[in-house]
N, C-alpha and C. Protein backbone atom coordinates (compact mmCIF):
# COMPACT_ATOMS: atom_id res chain seq x y z
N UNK A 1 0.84 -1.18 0.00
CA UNK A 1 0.00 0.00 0.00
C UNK A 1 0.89 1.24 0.00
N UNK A 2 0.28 2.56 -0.64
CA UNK A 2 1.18 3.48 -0.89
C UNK A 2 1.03 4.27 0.18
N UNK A 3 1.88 5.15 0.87
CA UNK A 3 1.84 5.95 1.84
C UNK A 3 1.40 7.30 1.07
N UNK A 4 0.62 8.22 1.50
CA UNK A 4 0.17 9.63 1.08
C UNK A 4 0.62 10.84 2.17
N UNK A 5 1.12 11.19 2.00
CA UNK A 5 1.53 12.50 2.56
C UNK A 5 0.21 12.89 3.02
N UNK A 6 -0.27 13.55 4.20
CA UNK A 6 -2.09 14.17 4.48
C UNK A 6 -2.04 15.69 3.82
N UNK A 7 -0.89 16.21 3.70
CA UNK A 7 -0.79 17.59 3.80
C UNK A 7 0.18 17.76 2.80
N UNK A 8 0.18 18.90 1.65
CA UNK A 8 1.41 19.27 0.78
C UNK A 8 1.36 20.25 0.76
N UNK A 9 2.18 21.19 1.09
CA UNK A 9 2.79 22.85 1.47
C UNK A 9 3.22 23.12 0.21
N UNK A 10 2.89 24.00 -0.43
CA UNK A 10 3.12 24.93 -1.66
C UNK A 10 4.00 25.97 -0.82
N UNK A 11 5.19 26.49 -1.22
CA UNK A 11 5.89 27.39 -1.19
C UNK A 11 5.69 28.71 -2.26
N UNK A 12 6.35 29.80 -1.74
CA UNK A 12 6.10 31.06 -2.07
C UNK A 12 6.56 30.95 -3.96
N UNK A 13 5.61 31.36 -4.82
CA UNK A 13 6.11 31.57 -6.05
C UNK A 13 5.66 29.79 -6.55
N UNK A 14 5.16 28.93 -6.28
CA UNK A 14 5.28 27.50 -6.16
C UNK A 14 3.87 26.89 -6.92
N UNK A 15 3.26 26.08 -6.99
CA UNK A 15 2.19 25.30 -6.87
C UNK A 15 1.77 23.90 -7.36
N UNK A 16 0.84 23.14 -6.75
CA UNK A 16 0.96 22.08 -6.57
C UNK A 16 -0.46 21.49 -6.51
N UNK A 17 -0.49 20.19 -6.83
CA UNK A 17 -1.71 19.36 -6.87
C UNK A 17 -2.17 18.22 -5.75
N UNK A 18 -3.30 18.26 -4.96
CA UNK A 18 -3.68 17.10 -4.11
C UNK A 18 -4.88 16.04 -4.67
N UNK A 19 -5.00 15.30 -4.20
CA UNK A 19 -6.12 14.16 -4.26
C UNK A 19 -6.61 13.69 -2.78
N UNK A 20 -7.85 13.86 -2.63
CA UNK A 20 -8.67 13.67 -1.60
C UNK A 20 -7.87 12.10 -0.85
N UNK A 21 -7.50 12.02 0.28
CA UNK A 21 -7.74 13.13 1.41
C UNK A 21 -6.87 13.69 1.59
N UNK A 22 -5.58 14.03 0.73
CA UNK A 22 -4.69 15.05 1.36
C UNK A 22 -5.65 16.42 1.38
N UNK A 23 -4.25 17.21 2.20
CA UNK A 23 -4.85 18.44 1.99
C UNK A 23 -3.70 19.69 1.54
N UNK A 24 -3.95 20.92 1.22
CA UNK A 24 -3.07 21.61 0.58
C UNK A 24 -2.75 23.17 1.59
N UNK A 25 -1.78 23.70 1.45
CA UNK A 25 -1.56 24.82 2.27
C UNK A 25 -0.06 25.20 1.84
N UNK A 26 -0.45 27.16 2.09
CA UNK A 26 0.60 27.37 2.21
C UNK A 26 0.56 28.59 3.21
N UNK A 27 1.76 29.36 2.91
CA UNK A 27 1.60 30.47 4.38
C UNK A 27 2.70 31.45 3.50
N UNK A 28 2.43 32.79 4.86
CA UNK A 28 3.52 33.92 3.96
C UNK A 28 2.60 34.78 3.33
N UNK A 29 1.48 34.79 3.42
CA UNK A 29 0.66 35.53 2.44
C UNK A 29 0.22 37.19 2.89
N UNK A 30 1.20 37.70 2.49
CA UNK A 30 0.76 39.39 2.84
C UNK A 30 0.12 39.80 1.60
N UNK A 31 0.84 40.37 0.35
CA UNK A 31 0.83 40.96 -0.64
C UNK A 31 0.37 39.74 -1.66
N UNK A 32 0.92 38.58 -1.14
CA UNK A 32 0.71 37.18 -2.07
C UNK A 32 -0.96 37.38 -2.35
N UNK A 33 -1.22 36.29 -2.80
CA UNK A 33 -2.35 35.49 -3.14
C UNK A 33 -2.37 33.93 -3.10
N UNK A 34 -3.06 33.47 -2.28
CA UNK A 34 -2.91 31.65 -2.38
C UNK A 34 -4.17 31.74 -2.93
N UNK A 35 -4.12 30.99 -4.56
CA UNK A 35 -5.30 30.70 -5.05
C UNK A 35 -5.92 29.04 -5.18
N UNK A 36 -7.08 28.50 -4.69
CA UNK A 36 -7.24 26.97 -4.77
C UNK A 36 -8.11 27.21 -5.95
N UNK A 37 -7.83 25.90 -6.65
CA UNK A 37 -8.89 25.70 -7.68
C UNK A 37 -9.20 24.16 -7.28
N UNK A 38 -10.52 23.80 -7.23
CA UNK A 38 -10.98 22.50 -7.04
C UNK A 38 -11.88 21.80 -7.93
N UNK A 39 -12.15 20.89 -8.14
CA UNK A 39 -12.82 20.04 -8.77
C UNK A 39 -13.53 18.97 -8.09
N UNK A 40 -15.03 18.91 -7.49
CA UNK A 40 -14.99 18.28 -6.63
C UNK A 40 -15.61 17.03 -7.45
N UNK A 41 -15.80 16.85 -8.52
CA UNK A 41 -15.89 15.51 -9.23
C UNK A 41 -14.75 14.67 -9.34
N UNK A 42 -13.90 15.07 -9.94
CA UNK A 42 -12.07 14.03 -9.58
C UNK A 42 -11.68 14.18 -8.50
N UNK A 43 -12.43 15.23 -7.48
CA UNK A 43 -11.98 15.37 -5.84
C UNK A 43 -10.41 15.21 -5.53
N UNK A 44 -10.05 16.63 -6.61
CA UNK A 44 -8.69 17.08 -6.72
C UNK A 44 -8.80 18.94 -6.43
N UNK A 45 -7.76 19.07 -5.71
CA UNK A 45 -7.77 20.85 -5.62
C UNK A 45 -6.10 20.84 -6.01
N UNK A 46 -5.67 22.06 -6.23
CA UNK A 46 -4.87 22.65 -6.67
C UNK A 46 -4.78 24.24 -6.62
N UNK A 47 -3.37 24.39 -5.89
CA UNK A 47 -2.83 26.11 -5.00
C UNK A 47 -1.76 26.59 -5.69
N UNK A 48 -1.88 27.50 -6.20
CA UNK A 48 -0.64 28.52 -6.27
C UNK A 48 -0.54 29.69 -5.58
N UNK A 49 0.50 29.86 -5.14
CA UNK A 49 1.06 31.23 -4.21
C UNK A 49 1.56 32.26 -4.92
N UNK A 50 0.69 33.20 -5.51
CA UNK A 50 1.28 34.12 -6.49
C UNK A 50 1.61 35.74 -5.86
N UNK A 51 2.71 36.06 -6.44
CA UNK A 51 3.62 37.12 -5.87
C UNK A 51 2.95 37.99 -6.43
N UNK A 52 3.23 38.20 -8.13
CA UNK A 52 2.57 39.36 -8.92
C UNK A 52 2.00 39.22 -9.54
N UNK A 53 1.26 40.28 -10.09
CA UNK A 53 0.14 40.34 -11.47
C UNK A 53 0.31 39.64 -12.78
N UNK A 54 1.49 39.89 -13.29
CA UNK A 54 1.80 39.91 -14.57
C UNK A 54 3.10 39.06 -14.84
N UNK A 55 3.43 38.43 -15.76
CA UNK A 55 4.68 38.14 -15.78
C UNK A 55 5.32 38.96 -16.74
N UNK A 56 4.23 39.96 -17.69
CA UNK A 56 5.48 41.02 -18.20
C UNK A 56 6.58 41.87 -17.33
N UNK A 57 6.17 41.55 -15.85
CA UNK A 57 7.15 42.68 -15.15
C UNK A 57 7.83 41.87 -15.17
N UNK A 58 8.55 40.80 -15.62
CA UNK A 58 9.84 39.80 -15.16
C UNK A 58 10.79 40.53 -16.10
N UNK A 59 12.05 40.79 -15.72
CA UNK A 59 13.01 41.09 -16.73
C UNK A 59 13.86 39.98 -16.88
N UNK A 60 13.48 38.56 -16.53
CA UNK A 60 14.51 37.58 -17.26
C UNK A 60 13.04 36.67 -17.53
N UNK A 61 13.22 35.76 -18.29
CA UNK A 61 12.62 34.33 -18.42
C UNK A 61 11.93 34.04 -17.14
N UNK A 62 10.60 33.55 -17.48
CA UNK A 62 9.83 33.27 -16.54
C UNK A 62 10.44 31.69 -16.21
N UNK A 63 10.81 31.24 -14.70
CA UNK A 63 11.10 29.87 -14.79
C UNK A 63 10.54 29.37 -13.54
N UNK A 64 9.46 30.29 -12.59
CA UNK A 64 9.37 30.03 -11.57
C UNK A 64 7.40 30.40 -12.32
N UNK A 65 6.49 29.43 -12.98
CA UNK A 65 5.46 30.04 -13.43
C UNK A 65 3.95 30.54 -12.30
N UNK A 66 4.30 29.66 -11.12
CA UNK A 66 3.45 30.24 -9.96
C UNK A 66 3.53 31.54 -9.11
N UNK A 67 4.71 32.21 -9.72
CA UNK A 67 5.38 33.44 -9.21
C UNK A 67 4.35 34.66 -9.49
N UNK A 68 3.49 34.80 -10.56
CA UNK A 68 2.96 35.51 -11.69
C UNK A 68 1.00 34.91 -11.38
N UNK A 69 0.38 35.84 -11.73
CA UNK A 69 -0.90 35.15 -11.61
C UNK A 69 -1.01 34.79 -13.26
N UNK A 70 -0.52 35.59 -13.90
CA UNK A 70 -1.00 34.53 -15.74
C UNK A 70 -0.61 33.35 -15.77
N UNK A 71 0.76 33.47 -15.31
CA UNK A 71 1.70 32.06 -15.73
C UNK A 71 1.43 30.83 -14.56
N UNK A 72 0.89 31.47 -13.91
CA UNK A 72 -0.03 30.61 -12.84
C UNK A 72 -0.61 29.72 -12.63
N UNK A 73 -1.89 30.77 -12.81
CA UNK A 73 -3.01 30.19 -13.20
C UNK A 73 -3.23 29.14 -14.50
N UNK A 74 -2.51 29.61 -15.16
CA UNK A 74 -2.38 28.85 -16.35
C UNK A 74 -1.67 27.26 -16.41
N UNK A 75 -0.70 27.49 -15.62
CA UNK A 75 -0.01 26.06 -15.37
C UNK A 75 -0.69 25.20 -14.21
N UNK A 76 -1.57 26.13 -13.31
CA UNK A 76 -2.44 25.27 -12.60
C UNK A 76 -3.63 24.56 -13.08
N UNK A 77 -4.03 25.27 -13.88
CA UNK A 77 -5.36 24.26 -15.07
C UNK A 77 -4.90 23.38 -15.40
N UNK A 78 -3.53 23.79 -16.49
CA UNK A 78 -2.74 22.53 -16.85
C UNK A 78 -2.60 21.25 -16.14
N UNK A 79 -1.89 21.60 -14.90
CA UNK A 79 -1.81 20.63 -14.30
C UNK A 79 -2.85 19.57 -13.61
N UNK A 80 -3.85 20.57 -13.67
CA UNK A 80 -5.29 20.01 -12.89
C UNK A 80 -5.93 18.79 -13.94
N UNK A 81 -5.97 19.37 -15.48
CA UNK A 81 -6.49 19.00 -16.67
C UNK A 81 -5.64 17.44 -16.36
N UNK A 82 -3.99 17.74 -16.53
CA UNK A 82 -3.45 16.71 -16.84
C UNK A 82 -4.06 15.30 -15.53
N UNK A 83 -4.25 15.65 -14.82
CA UNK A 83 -4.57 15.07 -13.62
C UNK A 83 -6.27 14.16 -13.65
N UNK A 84 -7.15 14.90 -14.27
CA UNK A 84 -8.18 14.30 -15.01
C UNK A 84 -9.79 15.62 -14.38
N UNK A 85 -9.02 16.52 -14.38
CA UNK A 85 -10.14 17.92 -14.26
C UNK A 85 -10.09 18.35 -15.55
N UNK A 86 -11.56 18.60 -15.18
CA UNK A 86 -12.04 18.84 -16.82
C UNK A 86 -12.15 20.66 -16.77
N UNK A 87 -11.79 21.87 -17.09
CA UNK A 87 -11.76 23.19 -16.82
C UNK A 87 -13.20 23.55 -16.32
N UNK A 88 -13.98 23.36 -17.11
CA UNK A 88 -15.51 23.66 -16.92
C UNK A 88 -15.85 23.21 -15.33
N UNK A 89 -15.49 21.90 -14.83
CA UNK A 89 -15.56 21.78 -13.15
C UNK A 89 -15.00 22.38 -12.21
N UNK A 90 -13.85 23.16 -12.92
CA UNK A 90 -13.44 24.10 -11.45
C UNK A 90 -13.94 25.01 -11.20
N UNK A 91 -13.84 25.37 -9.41
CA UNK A 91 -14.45 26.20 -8.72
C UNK A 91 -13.21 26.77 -8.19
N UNK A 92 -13.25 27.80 -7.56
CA UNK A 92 -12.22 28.73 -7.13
C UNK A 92 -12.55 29.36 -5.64
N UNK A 93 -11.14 29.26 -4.56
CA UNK A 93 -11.37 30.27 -3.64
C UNK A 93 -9.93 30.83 -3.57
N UNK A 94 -9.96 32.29 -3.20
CA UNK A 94 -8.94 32.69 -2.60
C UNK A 94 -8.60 33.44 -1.58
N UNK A 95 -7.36 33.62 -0.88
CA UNK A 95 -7.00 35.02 0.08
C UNK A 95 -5.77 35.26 -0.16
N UNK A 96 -5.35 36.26 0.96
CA UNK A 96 -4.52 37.49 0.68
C UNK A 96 -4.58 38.09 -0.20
N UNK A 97 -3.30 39.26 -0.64
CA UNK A 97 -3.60 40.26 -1.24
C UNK A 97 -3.84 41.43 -0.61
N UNK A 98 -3.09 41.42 0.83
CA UNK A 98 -3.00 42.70 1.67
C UNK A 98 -2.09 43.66 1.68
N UNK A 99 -2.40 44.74 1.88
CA UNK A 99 -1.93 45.72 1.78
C UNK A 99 -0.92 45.98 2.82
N UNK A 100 0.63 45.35 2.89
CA UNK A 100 0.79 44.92 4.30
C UNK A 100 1.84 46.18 4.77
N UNK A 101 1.89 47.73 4.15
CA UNK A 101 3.04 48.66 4.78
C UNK A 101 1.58 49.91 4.22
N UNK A 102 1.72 50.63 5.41
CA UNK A 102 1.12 51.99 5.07
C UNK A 102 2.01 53.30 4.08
N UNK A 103 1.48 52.95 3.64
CA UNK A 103 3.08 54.01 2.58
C UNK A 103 2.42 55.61 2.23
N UNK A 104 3.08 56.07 2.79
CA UNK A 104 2.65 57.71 2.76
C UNK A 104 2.14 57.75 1.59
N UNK A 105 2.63 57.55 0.65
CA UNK A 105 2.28 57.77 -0.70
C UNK A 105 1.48 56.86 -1.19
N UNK A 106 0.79 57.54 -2.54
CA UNK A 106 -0.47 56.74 -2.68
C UNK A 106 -0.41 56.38 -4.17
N UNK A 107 1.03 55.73 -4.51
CA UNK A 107 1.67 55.30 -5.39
C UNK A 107 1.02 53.64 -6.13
N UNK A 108 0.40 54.03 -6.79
CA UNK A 108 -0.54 52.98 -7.29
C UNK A 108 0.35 51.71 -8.13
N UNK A 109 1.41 51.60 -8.11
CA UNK A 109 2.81 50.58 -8.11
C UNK A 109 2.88 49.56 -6.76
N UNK A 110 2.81 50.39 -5.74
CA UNK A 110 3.16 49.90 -4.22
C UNK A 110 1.58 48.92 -3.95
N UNK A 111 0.83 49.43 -4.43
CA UNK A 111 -0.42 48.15 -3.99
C UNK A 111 -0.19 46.90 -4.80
N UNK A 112 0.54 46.03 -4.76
CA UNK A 112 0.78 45.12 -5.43
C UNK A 112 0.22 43.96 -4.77
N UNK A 113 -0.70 44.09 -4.01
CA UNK A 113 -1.75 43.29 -3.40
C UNK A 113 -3.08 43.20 -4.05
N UNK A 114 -3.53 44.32 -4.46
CA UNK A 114 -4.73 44.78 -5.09
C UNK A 114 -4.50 44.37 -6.04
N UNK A 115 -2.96 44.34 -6.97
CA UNK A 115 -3.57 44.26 -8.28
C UNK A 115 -3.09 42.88 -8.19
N UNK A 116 -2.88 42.27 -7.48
CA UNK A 116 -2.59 40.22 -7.20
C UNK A 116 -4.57 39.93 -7.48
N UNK A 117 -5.25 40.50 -6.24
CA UNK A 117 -6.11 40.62 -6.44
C UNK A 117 -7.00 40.77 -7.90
N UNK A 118 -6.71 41.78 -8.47
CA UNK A 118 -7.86 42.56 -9.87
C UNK A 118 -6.91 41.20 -10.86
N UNK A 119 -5.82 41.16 -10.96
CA UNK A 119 -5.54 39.55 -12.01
C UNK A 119 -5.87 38.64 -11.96
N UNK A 120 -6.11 38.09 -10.68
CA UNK A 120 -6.64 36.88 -10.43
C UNK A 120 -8.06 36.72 -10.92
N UNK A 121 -8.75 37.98 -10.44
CA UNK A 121 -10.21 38.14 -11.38
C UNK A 121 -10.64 37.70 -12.01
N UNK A 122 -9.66 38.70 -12.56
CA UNK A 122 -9.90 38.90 -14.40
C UNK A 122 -9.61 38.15 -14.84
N UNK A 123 -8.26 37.08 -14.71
CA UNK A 123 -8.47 35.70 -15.46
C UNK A 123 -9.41 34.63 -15.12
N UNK A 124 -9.79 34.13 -14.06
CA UNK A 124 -10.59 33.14 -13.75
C UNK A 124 -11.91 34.14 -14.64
N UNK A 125 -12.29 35.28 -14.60
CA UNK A 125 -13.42 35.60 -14.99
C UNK A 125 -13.32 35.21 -16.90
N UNK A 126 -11.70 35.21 -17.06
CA UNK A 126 -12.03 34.74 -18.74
C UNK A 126 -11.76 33.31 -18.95
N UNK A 127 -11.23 32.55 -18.06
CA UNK A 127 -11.18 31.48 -18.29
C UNK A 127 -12.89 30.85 -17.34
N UNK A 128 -13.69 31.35 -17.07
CA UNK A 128 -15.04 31.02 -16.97
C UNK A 128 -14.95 30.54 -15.51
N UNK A 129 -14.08 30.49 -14.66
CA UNK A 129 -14.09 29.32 -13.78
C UNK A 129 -14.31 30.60 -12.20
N UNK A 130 -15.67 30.36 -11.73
CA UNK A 130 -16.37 30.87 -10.32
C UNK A 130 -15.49 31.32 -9.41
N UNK A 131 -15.75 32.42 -9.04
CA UNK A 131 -14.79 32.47 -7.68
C UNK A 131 -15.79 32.39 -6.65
N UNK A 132 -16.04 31.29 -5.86
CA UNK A 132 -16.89 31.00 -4.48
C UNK A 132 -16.83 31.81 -3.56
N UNK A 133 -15.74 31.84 -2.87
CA UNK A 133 -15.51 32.76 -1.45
C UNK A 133 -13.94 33.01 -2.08
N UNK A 134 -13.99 34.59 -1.09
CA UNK A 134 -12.36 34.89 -1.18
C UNK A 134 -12.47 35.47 0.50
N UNK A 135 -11.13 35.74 1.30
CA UNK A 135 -11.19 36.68 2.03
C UNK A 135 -9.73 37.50 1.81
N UNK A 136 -9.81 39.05 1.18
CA UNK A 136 -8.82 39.17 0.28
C UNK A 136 -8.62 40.78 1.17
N UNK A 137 -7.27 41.57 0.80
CA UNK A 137 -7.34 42.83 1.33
C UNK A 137 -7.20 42.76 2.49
N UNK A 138 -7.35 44.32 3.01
CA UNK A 138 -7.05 44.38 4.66
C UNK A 138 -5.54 44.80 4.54
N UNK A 139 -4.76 44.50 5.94
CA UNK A 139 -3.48 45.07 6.19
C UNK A 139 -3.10 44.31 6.96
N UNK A 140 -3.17 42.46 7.55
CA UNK A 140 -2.72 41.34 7.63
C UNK A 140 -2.45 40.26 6.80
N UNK A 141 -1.20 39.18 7.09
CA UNK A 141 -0.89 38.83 6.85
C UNK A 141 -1.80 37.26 6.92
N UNK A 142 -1.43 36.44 6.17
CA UNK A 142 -2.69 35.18 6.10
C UNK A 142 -1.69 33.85 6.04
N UNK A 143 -2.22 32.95 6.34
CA UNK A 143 -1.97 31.46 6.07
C UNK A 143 -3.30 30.31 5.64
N UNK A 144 -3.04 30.04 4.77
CA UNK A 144 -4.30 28.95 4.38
C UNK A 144 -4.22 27.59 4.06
N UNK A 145 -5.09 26.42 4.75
CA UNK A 145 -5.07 25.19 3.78
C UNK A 145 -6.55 24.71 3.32
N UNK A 146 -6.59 24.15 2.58
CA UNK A 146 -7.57 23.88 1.83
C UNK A 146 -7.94 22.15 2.06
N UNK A 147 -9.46 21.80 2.17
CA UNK A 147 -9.59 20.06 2.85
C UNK A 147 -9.95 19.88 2.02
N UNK A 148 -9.53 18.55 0.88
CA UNK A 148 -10.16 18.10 0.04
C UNK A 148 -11.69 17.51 0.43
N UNK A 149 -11.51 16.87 1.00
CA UNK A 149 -13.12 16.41 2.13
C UNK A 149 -13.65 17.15 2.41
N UNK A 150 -13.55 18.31 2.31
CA UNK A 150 -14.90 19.52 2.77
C UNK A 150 -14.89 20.69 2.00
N UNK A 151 -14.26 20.80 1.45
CA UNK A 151 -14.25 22.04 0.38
C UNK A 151 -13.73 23.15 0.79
N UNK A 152 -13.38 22.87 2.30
CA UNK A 152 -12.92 24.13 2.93
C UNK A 152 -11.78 24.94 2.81
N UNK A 153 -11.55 26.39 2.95
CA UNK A 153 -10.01 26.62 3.12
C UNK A 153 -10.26 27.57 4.59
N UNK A 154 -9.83 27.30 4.88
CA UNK A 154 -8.91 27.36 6.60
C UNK A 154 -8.16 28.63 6.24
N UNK A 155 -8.05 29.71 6.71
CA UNK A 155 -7.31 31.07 6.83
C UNK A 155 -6.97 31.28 8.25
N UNK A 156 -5.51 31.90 8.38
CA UNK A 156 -5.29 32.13 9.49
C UNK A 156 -4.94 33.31 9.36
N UNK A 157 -5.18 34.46 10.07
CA UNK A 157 -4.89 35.58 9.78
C UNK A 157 -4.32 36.15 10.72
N UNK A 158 -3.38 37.18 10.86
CA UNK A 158 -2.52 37.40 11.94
C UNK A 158 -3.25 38.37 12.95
N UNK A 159 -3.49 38.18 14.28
CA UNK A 159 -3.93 38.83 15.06
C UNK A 159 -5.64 38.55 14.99
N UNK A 160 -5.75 37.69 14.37
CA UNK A 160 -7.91 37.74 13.81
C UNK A 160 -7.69 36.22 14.16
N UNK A 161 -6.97 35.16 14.18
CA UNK A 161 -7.63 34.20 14.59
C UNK A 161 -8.05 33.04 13.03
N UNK A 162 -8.94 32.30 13.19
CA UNK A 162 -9.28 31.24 11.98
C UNK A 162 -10.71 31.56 11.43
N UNK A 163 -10.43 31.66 10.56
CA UNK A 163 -11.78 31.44 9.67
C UNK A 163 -12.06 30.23 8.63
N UNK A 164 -13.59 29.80 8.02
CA UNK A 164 -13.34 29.31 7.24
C UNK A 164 -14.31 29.41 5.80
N UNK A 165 -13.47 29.39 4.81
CA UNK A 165 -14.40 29.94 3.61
C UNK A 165 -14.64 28.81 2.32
């Protein structure tokens, strides 16, 4: 019999695929975004921890594709697809995306939380796929895992305690 890991930690810039009953998580999430996409028919989810909006801001070769919400998201379908999710079945939750330094200035560069946020959107909104619950924004820092068995994701937020969405 094969041994299963219960739990697989996605690292910052990272992402990764589970099968019921593991479960998925990562942490670090100020400005990030941990996005799950699930499928609860192959009762597979899948997280990426995305840093920035865009991967045009990269000035070398993208080689890290969870780093980026395009190159992301995109390799997380992939991988979901390859796995036996069909696109049309995923559902989506996410958090972070906080605003985590008060910056005198109101330098619309420096929110690079918000716009983790407005990409993530906007692609799941063109690639068709729901966003269920998010708990996104604010000016704490987050940790999340996601239960394949319940659909849940677990947020821990710094100074607020657990929620679940």
């Amino acid at each position: 019999m094969e041994h299963v890991m219960d739990k697989v930690k996605v690292g910052i810039a990272d992402l990764n695929v589970v099968r019921q009953p593991q479960k998925i998580s990562t942490s670090g999430l100020g400005s990030c975004v941990g996005l799950v996409l699930y499928d609860e028919q192959q009762v597979l989810a899948g997280l990426v921890h995305v840093m920035l909006p865009d991967s045009s801001l990269s000035r070398t070769e993208v080689t890290k594709p969870g780093k980026f919400a395009d190159t992301g998201i995109n390799a997380l379908i992939k991988l979901m697809e390859e796995k036996g999710s069909i696109k049309c079945n995923l559902k989506a939750k996410m958090a972070g995306g906080a605003q985590m330094f008060n910056l005198a200035s109101k330098n619309e560069n420096m929110r690079i939380g918000h716009k983790n946020i407005v990409a993530i959107e906007k692609i799941l909104t063109h690639e068709s796929i729901p966003i269920l619950s998010k708990d996104v924004g604010g000016h704490k820092g987050r940790s999340i895992e996601f239960d394949t068995d319940t659909n849940l994701l677990k947020i821990r937020t710094v100074y607020e305690g657990v929620t679940y969405i």
